[in-house]
C-alpha atoms as a PDB file:
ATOM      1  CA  UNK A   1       0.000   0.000   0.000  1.00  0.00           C
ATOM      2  CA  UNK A   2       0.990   3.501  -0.923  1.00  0.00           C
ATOM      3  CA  UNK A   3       2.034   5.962   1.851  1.00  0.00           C
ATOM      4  CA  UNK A   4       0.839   9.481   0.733  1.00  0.00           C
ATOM      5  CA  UNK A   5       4.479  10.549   0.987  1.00  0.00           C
ATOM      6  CA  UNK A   6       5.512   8.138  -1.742  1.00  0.00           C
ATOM      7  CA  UNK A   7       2.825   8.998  -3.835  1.00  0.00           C
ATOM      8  CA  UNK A   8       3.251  12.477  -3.662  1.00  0.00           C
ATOM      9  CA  UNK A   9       7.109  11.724  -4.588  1.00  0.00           C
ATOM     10  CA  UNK A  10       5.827   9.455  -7.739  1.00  0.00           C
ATOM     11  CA  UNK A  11       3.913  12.360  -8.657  1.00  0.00           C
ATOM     12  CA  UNK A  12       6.786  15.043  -8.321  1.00  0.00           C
ATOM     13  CA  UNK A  13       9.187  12.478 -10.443  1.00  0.00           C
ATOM     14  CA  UNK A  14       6.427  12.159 -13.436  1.00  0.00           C
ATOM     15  CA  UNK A  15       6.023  16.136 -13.479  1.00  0.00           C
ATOM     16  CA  UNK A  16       9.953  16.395 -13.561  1.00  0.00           C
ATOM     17  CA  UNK A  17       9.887  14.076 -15.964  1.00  0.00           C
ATOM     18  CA  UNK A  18       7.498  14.995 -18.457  1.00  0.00           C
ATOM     19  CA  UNK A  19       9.192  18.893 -18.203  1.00  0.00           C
ATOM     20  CA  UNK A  20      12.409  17.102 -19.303  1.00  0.00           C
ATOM     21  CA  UNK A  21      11.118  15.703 -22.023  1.00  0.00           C
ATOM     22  CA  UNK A  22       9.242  18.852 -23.533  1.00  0.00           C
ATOM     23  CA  UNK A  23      12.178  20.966 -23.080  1.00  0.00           C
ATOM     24  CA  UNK A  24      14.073  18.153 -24.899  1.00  0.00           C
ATOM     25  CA  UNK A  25      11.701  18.193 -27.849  1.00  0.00           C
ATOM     26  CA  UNK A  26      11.509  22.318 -28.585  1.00  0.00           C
ATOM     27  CA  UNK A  27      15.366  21.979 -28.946  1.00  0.00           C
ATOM     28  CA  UNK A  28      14.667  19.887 -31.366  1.00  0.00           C
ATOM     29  CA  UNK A  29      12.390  21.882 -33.355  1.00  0.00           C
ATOM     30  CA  UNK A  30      10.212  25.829 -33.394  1.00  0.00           C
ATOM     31  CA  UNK A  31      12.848  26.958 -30.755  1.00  0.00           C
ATOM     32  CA  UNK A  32      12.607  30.663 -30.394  1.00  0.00           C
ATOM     33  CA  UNK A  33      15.025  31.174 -32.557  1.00  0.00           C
ATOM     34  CA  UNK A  34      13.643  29.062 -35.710  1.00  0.00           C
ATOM     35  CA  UNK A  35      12.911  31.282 -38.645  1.00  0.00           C
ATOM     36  CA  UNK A  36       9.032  30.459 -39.185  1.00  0.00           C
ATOM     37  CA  UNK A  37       8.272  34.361 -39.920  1.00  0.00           C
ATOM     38  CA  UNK A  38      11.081  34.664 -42.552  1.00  0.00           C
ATOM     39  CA  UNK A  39       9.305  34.192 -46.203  1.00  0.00           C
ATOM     40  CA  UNK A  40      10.700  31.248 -48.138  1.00  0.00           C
ATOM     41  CA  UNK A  41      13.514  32.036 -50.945  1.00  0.00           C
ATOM     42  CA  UNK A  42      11.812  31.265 -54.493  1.00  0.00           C
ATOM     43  CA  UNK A  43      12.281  27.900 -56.200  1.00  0.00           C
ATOM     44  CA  UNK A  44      13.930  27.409 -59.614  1.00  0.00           C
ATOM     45  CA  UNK A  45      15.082  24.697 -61.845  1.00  0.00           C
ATOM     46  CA  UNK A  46      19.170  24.608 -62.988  1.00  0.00           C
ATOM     47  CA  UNK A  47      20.711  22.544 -66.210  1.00  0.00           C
ATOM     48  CA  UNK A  48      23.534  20.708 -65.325  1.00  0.00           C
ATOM     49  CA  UNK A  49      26.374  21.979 -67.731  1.00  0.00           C
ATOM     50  CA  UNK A  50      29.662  20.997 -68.757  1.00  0.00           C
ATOM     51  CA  UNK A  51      32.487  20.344 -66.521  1.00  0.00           C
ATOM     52  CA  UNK A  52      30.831  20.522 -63.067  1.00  0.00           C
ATOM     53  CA  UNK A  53      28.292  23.487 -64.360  1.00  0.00           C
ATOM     54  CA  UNK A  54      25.159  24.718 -63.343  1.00  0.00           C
ATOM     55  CA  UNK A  55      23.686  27.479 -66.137  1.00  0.00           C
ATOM     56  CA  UNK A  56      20.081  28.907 -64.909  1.00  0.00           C
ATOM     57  CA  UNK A  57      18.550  31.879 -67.567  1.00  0.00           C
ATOM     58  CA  UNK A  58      18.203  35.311 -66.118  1.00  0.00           C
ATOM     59  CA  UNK A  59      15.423  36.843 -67.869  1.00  0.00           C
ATOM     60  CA  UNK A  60      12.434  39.572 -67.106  1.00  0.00           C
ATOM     61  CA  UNK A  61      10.378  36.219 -65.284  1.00  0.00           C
ATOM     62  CA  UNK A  62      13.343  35.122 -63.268  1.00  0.00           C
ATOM     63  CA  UNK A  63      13.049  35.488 -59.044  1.00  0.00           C
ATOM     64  CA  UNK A  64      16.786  36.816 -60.290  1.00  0.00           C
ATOM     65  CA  UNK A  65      15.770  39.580 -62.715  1.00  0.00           C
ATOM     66  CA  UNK A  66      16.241  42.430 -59.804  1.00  0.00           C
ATOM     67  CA  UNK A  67      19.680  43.354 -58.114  1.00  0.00           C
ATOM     68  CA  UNK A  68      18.997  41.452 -54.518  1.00  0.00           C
ATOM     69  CA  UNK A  69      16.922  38.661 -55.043  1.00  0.00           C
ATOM     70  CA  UNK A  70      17.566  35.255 -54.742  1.00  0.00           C
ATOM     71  CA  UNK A  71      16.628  31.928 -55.153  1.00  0.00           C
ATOM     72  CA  UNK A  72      17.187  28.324 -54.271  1.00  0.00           C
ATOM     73  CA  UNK A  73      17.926  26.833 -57.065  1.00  0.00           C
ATOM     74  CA  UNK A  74      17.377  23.078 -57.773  1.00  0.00           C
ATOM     75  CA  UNK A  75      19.067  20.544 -59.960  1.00  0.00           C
ATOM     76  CA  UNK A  76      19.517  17.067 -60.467  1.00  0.00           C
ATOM     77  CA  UNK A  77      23.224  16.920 -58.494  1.00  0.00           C
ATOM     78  CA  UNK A  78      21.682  19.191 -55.267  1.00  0.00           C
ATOM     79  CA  UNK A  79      20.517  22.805 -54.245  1.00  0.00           C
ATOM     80  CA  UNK A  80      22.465  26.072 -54.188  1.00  0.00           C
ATOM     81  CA  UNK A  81      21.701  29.441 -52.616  1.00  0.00           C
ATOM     82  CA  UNK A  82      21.650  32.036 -55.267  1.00  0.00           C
ATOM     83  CA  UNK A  83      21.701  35.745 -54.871  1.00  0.00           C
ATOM     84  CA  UNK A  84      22.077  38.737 -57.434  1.00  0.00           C
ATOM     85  CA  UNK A  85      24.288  41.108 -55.599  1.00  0.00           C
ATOM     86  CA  UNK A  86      24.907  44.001 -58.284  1.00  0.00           C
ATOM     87  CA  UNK A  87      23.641  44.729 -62.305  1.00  0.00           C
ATOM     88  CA  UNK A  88      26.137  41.429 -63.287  1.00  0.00           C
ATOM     89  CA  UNK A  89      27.173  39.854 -60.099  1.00  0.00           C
ATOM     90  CA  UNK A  90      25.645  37.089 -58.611  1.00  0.00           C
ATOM     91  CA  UNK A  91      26.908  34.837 -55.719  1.00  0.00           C
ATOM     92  CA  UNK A  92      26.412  30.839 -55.382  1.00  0.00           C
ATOM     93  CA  UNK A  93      26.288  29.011 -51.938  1.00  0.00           C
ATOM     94  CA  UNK A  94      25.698  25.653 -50.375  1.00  0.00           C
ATOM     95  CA  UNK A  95      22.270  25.537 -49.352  1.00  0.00           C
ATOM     96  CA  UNK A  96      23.247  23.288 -46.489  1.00  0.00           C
ATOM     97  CA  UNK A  97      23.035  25.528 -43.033  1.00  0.00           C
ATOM     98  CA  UNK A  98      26.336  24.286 -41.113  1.00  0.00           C
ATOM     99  CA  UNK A  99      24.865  23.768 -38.224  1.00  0.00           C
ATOM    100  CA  UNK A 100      23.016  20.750 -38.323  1.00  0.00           C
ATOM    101  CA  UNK A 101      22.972  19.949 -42.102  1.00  0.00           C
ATOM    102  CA  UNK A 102      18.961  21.950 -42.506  1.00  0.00           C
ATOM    103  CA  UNK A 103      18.157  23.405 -45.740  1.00  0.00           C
ATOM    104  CA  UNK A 104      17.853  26.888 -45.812  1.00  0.00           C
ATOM    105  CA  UNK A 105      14.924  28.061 -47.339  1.00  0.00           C
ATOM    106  CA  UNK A 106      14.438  31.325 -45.992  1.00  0.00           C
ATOM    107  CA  UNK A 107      15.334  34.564 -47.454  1.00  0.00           C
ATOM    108  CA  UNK A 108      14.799  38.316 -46.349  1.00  0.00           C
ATOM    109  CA  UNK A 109      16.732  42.071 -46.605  1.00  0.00           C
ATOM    110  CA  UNK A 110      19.766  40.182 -47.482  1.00  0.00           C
ATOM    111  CA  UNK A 111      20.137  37.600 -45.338  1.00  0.00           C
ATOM    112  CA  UNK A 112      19.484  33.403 -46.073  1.00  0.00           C
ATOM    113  CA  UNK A 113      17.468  32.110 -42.943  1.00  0.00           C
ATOM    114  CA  UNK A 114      17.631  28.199 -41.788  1.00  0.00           C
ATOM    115  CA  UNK A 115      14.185  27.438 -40.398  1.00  0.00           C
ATOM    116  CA  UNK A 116      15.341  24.766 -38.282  1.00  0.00           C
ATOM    117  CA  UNK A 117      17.389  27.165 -35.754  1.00  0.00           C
ATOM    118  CA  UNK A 118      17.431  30.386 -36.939  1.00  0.00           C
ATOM    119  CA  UNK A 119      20.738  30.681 -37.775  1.00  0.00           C
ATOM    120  CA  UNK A 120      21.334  33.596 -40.827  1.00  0.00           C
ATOM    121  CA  UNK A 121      23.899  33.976 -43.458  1.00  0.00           C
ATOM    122  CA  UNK A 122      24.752  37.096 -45.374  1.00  0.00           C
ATOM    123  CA  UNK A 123      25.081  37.142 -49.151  1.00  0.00           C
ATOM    124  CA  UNK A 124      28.011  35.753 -49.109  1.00  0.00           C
ATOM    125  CA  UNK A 125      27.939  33.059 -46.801  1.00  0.00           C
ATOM    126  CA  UNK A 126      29.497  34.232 -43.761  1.00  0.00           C
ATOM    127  CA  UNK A 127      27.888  33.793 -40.310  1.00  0.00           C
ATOM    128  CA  UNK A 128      26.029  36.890 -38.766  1.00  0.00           C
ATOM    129  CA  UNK A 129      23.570  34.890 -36.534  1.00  0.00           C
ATOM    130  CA  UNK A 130      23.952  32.150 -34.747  1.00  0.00           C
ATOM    131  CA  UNK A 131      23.784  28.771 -33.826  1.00  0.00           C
ATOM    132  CA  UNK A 132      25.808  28.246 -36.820  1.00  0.00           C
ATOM    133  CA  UNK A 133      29.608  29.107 -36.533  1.00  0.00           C
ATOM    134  CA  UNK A 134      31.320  28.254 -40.141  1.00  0.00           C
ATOM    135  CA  UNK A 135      30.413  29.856 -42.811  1.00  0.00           C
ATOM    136  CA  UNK A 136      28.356  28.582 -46.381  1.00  0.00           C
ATOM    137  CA  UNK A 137      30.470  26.993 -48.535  1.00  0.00           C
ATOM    138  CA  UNK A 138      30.454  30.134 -52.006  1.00  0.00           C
ATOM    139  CA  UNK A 139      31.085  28.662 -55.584  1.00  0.00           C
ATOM    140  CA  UNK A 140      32.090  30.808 -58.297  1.00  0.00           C
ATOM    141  CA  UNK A 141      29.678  32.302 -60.592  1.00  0.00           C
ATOM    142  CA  UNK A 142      29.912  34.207 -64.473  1.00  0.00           C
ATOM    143  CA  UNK A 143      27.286  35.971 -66.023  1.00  0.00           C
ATOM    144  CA  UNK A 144      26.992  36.681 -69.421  1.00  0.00           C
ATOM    145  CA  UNK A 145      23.896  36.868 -72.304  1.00  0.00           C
ATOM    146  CA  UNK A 146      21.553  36.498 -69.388  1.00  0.00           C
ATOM    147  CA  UNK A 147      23.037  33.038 -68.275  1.00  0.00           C
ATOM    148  CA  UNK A 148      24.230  32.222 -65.030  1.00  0.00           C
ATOM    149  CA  UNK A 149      26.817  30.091 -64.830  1.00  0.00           C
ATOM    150  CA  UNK A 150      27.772  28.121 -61.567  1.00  0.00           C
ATOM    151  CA  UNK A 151      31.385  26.306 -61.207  1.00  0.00           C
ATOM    152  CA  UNK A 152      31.007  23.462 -58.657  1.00  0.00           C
ATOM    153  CA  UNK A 153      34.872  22.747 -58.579  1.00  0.00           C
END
Protein backbone atom coordinates (compact mmCIF):
# COMPACT_ATOMS: atom_id res chain seq x y z
CA UNK A 1 0.00 0.00 0.00
CA UNK A 2 0.99 3.50 -0.92
CA UNK A 3 2.03 5.96 1.85
CA UNK A 4 0.84 9.48 0.73
CA UNK A 5 4.48 10.55 0.99
CA UNK A 6 5.51 8.14 -1.74
CA UNK A 7 2.82 9.00 -3.84
CA UNK A 8 3.25 12.48 -3.66
CA UNK A 9 7.11 11.72 -4.59
CA UNK A 10 5.83 9.46 -7.74
CA UNK A 11 3.91 12.36 -8.66
CA UNK A 12 6.79 15.04 -8.32
CA UNK A 13 9.19 12.48 -10.44
CA UNK A 14 6.43 12.16 -13.44
CA UNK A 15 6.02 16.14 -13.48
CA UNK A 16 9.95 16.39 -13.56
CA UNK A 17 9.89 14.08 -15.96
CA UNK A 18 7.50 15.00 -18.46
CA UNK A 19 9.19 18.89 -18.20
CA UNK A 20 12.41 17.10 -19.30
CA UNK A 21 11.12 15.70 -22.02
CA UNK A 22 9.24 18.85 -23.53
CA UNK A 23 12.18 20.97 -23.08
CA UNK A 24 14.07 18.15 -24.90
CA UNK A 25 11.70 18.19 -27.85
CA UNK A 26 11.51 22.32 -28.59
CA UNK A 27 15.37 21.98 -28.95
CA UNK A 28 14.67 19.89 -31.37
CA UNK A 29 12.39 21.88 -33.36
CA UNK A 30 10.21 25.83 -33.39
CA UNK A 31 12.85 26.96 -30.76
CA UNK A 32 12.61 30.66 -30.39
CA UNK A 33 15.02 31.17 -32.56
CA UNK A 34 13.64 29.06 -35.71
CA UNK A 35 12.91 31.28 -38.65
CA UNK A 36 9.03 30.46 -39.18
CA UNK A 37 8.27 34.36 -39.92
CA UNK A 38 11.08 34.66 -42.55
CA UNK A 39 9.31 34.19 -46.20
CA UNK A 40 10.70 31.25 -48.14
CA UNK A 41 13.51 32.04 -50.95
CA UNK A 42 11.81 31.27 -54.49
CA UNK A 43 12.28 27.90 -56.20
CA UNK A 44 13.93 27.41 -59.61
CA UNK A 45 15.08 24.70 -61.84
CA UNK A 46 19.17 24.61 -62.99
CA UNK A 47 20.71 22.54 -66.21
CA UNK A 48 23.53 20.71 -65.32
CA UNK A 49 26.37 21.98 -67.73
CA UNK A 50 29.66 21.00 -68.76
CA UNK A 51 32.49 20.34 -66.52
CA UNK A 52 30.83 20.52 -63.07
CA UNK A 53 28.29 23.49 -64.36
CA UNK A 54 25.16 24.72 -63.34
CA UNK A 55 23.69 27.48 -66.14
CA UNK A 56 20.08 28.91 -64.91
CA UNK A 57 18.55 31.88 -67.57
CA UNK A 58 18.20 35.31 -66.12
CA UNK A 59 15.42 36.84 -67.87
CA UNK A 60 12.43 39.57 -67.11
CA UNK A 61 10.38 36.22 -65.28
CA UNK A 62 13.34 35.12 -63.27
CA UNK A 63 13.05 35.49 -59.04
CA UNK A 64 16.79 36.82 -60.29
CA UNK A 65 15.77 39.58 -62.72
CA UNK A 66 16.24 42.43 -59.80
CA UNK A 67 19.68 43.35 -58.11
CA UNK A 68 19.00 41.45 -54.52
CA UNK A 69 16.92 38.66 -55.04
CA UNK A 70 17.57 35.26 -54.74
CA UNK A 71 16.63 31.93 -55.15
CA UNK A 72 17.19 28.32 -54.27
CA UNK A 73 17.93 26.83 -57.06
CA UNK A 74 17.38 23.08 -57.77
CA UNK A 75 19.07 20.54 -59.96
CA UNK A 76 19.52 17.07 -60.47
CA UNK A 77 23.22 16.92 -58.49
CA UNK A 78 21.68 19.19 -55.27
CA UNK A 79 20.52 22.80 -54.25
CA UNK A 80 22.46 26.07 -54.19
CA UNK A 81 21.70 29.44 -52.62
CA UNK A 82 21.65 32.04 -55.27
CA UNK A 83 21.70 35.74 -54.87
CA UNK A 84 22.08 38.74 -57.43
CA UNK A 85 24.29 41.11 -55.60
CA UNK A 86 24.91 44.00 -58.28
CA UNK A 87 23.64 44.73 -62.31
CA UNK A 88 26.14 41.43 -63.29
CA UNK A 89 27.17 39.85 -60.10
CA UNK A 90 25.65 37.09 -58.61
CA UNK A 91 26.91 34.84 -55.72
CA UNK A 92 26.41 30.84 -55.38
CA UNK A 93 26.29 29.01 -51.94
CA UNK A 94 25.70 25.65 -50.38
CA UNK A 95 22.27 25.54 -49.35
CA UNK A 96 23.25 23.29 -46.49
CA UNK A 97 23.03 25.53 -43.03
CA UNK A 98 26.34 24.29 -41.11
CA UNK A 99 24.87 23.77 -38.22
CA UNK A 100 23.02 20.75 -38.32
CA UNK A 101 22.97 19.95 -42.10
CA UNK A 102 18.96 21.95 -42.51
CA UNK A 103 18.16 23.40 -45.74
CA UNK A 104 17.85 26.89 -45.81
CA UNK A 105 14.92 28.06 -47.34
CA UNK A 106 14.44 31.33 -45.99
CA UNK A 107 15.33 34.56 -47.45
CA UNK A 108 14.80 38.32 -46.35
CA UNK A 109 16.73 42.07 -46.60
CA UNK A 110 19.77 40.18 -47.48
CA UNK A 111 20.14 37.60 -45.34
CA UNK A 112 19.48 33.40 -46.07
CA UNK A 113 17.47 32.11 -42.94
CA UNK A 114 17.63 28.20 -41.79
CA UNK A 115 14.18 27.44 -40.40
CA UNK A 116 15.34 24.77 -38.28
CA UNK A 117 17.39 27.16 -35.75
CA UNK A 118 17.43 30.39 -36.94
CA UNK A 119 20.74 30.68 -37.77
CA UNK A 120 21.33 33.60 -40.83
CA UNK A 121 23.90 33.98 -43.46
CA UNK A 122 24.75 37.10 -45.37
CA UNK A 123 25.08 37.14 -49.15
CA UNK A 124 28.01 35.75 -49.11
CA UNK A 125 27.94 33.06 -46.80
CA UNK A 126 29.50 34.23 -43.76
CA UNK A 127 27.89 33.79 -40.31
CA UNK A 128 26.03 36.89 -38.77
CA UNK A 129 23.57 34.89 -36.53
CA UNK A 130 23.95 32.15 -34.75
CA UNK A 131 23.78 28.77 -33.83
CA UNK A 132 25.81 28.25 -36.82
CA UNK A 133 29.61 29.11 -36.53
CA UNK A 134 31.32 28.25 -40.14
CA UNK A 135 30.41 29.86 -42.81
CA UNK A 136 28.36 28.58 -46.38
CA UNK A 137 30.47 26.99 -48.53
CA UNK A 138 30.45 30.13 -52.01
CA UNK A 139 31.08 28.66 -55.58
CA UNK A 140 32.09 30.81 -58.30
CA UNK A 141 29.68 32.30 -60.59
CA UNK A 142 29.91 34.21 -64.47
CA UNK A 143 27.29 35.97 -66.02
CA UNK A 144 26.99 36.68 -69.42
CA UNK A 145 23.90 36.87 -72.30
CA UNK A 146 21.55 36.50 -69.39
CA UNK A 147 23.04 33.04 -68.28
CA UNK A 148 24.23 32.22 -65.03
CA UNK A 149 26.82 30.09 -64.83
CA UNK A 150 27.77 28.12 -61.57
CA UNK A 151 31.38 26.31 -61.21
CA UNK A 152 31.01 23.46 -58.66
CA UNK A 153 34.87 22.75 -58.58
Amino acid sequence: METPKSSRRQFCTQVVSIVSVASLLEGCGGSPTSADNVPAVSRVSGTLGTGNTIQLTIDASSPLSSVGSAALVQTSSGNLLVARTAQDTFTALSSICTHEVCTITGYQSGTFVCPCHGSEYNTSGRVIRGPASASLRQYGTQFSNNVLTINLV
